[in-house]
Every structure is written in structure tokens, then in C-alpha cells.
C-alpha atoms as a PDB file:
ATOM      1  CA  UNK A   1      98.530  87.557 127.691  1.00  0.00           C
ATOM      2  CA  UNK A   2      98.374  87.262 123.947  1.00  0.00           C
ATOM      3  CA  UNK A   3     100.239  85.249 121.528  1.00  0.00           C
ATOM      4  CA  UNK A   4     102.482  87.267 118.967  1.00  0.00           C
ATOM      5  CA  UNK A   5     103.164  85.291 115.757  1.00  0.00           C
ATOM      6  CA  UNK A   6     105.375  86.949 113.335  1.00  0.00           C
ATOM      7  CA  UNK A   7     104.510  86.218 109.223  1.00  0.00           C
ATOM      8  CA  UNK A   8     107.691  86.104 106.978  1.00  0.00           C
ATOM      9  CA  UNK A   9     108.129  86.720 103.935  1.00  0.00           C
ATOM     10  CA  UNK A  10     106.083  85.148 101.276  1.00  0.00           C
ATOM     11  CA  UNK A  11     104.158  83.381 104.622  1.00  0.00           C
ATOM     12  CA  UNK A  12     100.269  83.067 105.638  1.00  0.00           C
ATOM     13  CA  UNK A  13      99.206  82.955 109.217  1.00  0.00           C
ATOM     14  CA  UNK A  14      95.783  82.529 110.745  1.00  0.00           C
ATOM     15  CA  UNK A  15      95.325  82.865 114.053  1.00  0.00           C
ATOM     16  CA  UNK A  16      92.212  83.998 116.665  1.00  0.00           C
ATOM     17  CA  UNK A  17      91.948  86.578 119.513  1.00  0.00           C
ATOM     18  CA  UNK A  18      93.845  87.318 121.769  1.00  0.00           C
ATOM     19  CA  UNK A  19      96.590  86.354 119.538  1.00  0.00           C
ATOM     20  CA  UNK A  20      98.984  89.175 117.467  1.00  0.00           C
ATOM     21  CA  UNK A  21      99.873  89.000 114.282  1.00  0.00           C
ATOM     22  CA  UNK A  22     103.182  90.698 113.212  1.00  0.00           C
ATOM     23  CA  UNK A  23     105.249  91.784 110.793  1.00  0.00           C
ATOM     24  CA  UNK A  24     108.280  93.489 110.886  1.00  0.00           C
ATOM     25  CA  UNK A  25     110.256  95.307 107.930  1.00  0.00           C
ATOM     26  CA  UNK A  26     107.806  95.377 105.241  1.00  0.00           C
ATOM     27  CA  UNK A  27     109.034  97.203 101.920  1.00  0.00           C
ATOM     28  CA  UNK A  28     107.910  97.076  98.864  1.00  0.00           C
ATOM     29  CA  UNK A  29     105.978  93.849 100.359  1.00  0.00           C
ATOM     30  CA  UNK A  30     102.262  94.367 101.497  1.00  0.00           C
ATOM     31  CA  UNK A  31     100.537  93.127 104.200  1.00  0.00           C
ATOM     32  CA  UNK A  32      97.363  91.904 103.440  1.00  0.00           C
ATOM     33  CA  UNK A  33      95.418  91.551 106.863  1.00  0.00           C
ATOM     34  CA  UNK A  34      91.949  90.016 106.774  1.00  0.00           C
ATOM     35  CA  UNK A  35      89.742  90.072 109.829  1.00  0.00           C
ATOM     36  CA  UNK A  36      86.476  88.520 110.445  1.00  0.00           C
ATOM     37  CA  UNK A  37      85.228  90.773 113.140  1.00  0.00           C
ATOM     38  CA  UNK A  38      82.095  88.173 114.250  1.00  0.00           C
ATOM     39  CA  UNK A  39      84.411  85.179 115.092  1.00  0.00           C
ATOM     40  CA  UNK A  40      87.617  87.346 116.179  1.00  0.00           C
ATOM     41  CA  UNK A  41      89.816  85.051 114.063  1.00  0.00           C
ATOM     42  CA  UNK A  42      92.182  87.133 111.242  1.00  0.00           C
ATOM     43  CA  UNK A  43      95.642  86.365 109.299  1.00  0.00           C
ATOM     44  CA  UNK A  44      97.732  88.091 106.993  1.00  0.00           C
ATOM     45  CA  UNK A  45      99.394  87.265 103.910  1.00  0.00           C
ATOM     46  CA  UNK A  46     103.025  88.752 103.544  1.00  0.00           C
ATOM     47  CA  UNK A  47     103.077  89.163  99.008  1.00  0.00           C
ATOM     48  CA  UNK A  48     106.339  89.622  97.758  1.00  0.00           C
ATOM     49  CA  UNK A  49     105.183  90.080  94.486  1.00  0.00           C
ATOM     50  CA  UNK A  50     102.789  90.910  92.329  1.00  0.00           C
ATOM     51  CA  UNK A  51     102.412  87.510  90.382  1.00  0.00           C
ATOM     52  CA  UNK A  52     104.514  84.893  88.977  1.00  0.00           C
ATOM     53  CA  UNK A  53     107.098  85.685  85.781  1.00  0.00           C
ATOM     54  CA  UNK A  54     106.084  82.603  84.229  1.00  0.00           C
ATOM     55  CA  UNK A  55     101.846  82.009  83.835  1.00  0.00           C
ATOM     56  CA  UNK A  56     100.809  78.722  85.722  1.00  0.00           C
ATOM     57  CA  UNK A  57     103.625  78.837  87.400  1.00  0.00           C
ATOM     58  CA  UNK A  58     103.609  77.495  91.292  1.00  0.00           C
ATOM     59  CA  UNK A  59     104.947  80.445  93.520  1.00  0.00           C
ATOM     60  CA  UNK A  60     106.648  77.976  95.583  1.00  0.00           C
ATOM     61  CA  UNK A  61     104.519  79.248  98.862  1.00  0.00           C
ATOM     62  CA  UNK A  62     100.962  80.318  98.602  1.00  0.00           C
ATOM     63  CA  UNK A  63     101.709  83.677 100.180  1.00  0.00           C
ATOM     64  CA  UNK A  64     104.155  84.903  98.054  1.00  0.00           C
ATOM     65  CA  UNK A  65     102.233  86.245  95.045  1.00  0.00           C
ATOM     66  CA  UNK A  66      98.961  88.660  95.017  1.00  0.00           C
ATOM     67  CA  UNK A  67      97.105  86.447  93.565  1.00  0.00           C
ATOM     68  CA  UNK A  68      97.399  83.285  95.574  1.00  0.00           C
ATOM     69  CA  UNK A  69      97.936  84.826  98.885  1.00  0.00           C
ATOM     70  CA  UNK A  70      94.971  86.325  98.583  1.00  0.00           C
ATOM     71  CA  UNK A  71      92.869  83.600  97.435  1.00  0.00           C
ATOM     72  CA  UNK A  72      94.443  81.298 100.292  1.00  0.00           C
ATOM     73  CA  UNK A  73      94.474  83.636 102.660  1.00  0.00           C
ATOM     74  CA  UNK A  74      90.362  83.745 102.324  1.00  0.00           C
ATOM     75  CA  UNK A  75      90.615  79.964 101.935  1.00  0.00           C
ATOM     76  CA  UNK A  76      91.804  79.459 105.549  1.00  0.00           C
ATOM     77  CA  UNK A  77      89.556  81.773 107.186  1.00  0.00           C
ATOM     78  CA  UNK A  78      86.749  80.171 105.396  1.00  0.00           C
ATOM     79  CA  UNK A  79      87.690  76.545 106.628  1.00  0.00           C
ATOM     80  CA  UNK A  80      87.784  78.244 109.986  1.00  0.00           C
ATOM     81  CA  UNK A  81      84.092  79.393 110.009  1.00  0.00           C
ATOM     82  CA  UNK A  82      84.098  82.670 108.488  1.00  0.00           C
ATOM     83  CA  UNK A  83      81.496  83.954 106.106  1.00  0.00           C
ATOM     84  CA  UNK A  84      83.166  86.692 103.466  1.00  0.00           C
ATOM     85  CA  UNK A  85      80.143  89.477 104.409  1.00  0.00           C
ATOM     86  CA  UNK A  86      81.992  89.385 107.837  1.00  0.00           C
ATOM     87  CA  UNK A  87      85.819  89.607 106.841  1.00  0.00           C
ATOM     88  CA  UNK A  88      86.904  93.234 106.359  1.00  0.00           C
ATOM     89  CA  UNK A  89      90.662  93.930 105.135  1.00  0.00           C
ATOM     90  CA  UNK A  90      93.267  96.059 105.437  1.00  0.00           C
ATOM     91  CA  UNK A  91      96.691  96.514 103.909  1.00  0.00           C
ATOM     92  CA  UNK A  92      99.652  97.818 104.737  1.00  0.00           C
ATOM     93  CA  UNK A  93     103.310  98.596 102.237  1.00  0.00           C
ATOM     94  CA  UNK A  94     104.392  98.490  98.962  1.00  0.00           C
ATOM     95  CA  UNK A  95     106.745 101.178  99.666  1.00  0.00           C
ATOM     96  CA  UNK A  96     109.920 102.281  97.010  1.00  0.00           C
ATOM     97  CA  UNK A  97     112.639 100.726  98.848  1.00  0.00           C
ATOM     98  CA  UNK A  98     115.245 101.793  96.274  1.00  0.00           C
ATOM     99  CA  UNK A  99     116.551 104.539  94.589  1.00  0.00           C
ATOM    100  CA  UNK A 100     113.711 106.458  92.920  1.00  0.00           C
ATOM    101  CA  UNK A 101     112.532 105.462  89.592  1.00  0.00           C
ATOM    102  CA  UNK A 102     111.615 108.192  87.128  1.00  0.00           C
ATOM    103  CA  UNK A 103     108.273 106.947  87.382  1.00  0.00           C
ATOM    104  CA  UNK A 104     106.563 105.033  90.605  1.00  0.00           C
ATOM    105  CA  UNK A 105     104.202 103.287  88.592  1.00  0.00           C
ATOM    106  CA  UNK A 106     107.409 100.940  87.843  1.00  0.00           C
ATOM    107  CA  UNK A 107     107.801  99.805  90.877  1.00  0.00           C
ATOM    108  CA  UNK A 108     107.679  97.037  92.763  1.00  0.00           C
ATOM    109  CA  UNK A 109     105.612  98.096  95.638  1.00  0.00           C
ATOM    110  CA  UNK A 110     103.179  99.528  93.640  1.00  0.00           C
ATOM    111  CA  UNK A 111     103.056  96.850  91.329  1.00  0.00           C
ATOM    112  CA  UNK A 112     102.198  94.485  94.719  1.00  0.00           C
ATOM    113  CA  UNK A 113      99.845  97.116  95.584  1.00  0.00           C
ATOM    114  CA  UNK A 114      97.601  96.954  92.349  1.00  0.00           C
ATOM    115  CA  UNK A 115      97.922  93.519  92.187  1.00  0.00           C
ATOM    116  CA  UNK A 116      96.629  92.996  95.355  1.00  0.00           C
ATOM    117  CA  UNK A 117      93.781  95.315  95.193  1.00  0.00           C
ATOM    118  CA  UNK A 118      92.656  93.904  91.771  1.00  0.00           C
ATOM    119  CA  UNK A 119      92.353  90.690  93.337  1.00  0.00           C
ATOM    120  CA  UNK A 120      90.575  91.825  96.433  1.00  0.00           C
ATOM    121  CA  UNK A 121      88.225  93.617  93.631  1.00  0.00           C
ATOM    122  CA  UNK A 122      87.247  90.204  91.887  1.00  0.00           C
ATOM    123  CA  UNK A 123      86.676  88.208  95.084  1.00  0.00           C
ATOM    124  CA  UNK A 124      84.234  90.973  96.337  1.00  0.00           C
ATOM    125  CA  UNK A 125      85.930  91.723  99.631  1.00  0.00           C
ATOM    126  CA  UNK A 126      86.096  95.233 101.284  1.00  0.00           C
ATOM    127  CA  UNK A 127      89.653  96.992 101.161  1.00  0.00           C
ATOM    128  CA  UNK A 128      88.211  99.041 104.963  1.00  0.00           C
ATOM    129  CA  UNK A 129      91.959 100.893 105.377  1.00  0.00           C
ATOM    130  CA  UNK A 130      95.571 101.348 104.459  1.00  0.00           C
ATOM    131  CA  UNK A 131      98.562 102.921 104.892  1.00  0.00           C
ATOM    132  CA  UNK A 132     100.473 102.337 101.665  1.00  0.00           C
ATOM    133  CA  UNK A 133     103.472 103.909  99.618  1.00  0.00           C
ATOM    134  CA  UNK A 134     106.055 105.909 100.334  1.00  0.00           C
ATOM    135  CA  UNK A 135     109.754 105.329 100.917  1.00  0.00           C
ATOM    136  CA  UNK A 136     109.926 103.941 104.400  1.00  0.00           C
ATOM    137  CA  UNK A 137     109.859 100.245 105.449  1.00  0.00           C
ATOM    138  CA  UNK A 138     106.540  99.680 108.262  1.00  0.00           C
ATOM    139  CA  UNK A 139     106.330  97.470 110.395  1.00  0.00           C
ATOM    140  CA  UNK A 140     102.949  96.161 111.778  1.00  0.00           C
ATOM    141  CA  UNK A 141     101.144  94.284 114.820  1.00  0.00           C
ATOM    142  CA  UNK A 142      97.457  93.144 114.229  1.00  0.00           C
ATOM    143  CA  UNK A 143      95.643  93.058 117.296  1.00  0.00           C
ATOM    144  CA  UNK A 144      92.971  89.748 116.647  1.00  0.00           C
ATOM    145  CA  UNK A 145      91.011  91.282 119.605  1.00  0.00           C
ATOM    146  CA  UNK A 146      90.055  94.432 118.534  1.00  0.00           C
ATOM    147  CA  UNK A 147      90.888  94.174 114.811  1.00  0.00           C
ATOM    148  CA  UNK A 148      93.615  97.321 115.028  1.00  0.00           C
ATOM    149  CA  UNK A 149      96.539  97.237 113.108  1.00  0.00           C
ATOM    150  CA  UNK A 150      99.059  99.073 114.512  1.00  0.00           C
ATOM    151  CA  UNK A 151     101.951 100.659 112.164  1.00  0.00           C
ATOM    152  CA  UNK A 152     105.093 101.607 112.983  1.00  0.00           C
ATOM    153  CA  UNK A 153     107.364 103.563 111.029  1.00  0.00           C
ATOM    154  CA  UNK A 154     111.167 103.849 112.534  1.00  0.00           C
ATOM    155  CA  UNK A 155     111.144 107.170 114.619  1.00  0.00           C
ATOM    156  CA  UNK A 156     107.908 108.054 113.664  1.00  0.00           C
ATOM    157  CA  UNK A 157     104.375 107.868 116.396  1.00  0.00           C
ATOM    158  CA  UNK A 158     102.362 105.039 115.777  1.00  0.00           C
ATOM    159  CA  UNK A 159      99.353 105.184 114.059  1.00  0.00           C
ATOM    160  CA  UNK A 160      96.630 102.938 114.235  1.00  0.00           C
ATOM    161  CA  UNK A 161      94.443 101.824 111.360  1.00  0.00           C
END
């Protein structure tokens, strides 16, 4: 039977098959799942934000900004054996939790969004799905097995990704 381990906010988890990764109630957060699909091992980074207010300033937890989720995020799978031409990823939020703006490009979510892709752009890894935007909260299980991320949207099918 496999493991679930649920990532908080601003939290990094690394775990291998047959384990599950989960979060639940992700907003204007994203989910960044990364999956090496040789060695079955994956983990997910739960950014709360796009980067720090203050430059060189220490996010308190590596997760909780694009930027250095990301990087550790890659980090830890790397210390675990995993080559980067074998780690796919896939992300998952950055919804408008709040009233809408007059203009979703000041947002939150899809400030977190950007940010996160930029960064996946300059370490060379491969963005292979999402399921991003909108104005519903997701919630997700990562299957380490088969590499599946399942979403969940409240009273909506699953869809798999």
C-alpha cells in the first residue's frame, strides 16, 4: 500500500514509488512536481510566492519562493541520484483566489506562475503539463509510481495530468 505524504505550505518533499505526494487546497500557490521517471523518485515544492520583497533576503523555508523552491527542489532529487535529462515537471495552481482584479496579470497566482516558469526556463528543465489558473482552489495527489498527478477540483471529475 503506498505512503501518502502531504506538502504544506511553503514545504519540499521528496519521496520514491510507491509513495503519494499530496496537496490539498492550493490557490494562488503552485505545485511544482518534479519526477524522475528512470529512478521513480519525485517531490514537489508548494511556492507561496513569487520571490522575496526584499533582494537577498532568506525566505525563511526553501520552498516558499519560486526561485528557491525550485532550485532546492532539483537539489534533492539530484543528491538522490537523479540526472536532470530524466526529471520531467509538472505544475499545478496559481489560481485568483480573491475578488477579481481589473487585470489578472496582477495577481498573485499568476505572478507565482511566471515566476516559476522563468526559473524552470534558466535551469533547462521541461515544464511536460499543467493545469493552471482560474478561480478555483485544486487539490492534487502525485502518484511516484506512475508519475500521474491527479487534480481535483471540489465537485468537479478528476482529471489526470
Amino acid at each position: 500500500m503506498a505512503e501518502f505524504l502531504t506538502v504544506g505550505m511553503g514545504k519540499l518533499k521528496v519521496a520514491r514509488s510507491p509513495a503519494v505526494l499530496a496537496v490539498y487546497g492550493i490557490g494562488s500557490c503552485v505545485a511544482v512536481a518534479m519526477y524522475d521517471y528512470v529512478l521513480k523518485i519525485g517531490g514537489i515544492a508548494h511556492v507561496m510566492l513569487p520571490e522575496m520583497l526584499e533582494p537577498n533576503q532568506d525566505c525563511g523555508c526553501p520552498g516558499k519562493c519560486a526561485e528557491s523552491g525550485v532550485k532546492y527542489l532539483l537539489e534533492l532529487l539530484e543528491k538522490k541520484g537523479s540526472e536532470k535529462k530524466n526529471i520531467s515537471v509538472k505544475i499545478v495552481g496559481g489560481s485568483e483566489m480573491f475578488s477579481p482584479s481589473e487585470d489578472f496579470e496582477k495577481t498573485v497566482g499568476y505572478d507565482n506562475i511566471c515566476s516559476v516558469k522563468s526559473v524552470l526556463q534558466k535551469l533547462n528543465l521541461k515544464l511536460t503539463a499543467e493545469d493552471i489558473g482560474g478561480n478555483k482552489g485544486r487539490s492534487i495527489e502525485f502518484d511516484l509510481q506512475s508519475g500521474i498527478i491527479k487534480v481535483s477540483f471540489l465537485g468537479e471529475e478528476i482529471r489526470e495530468i
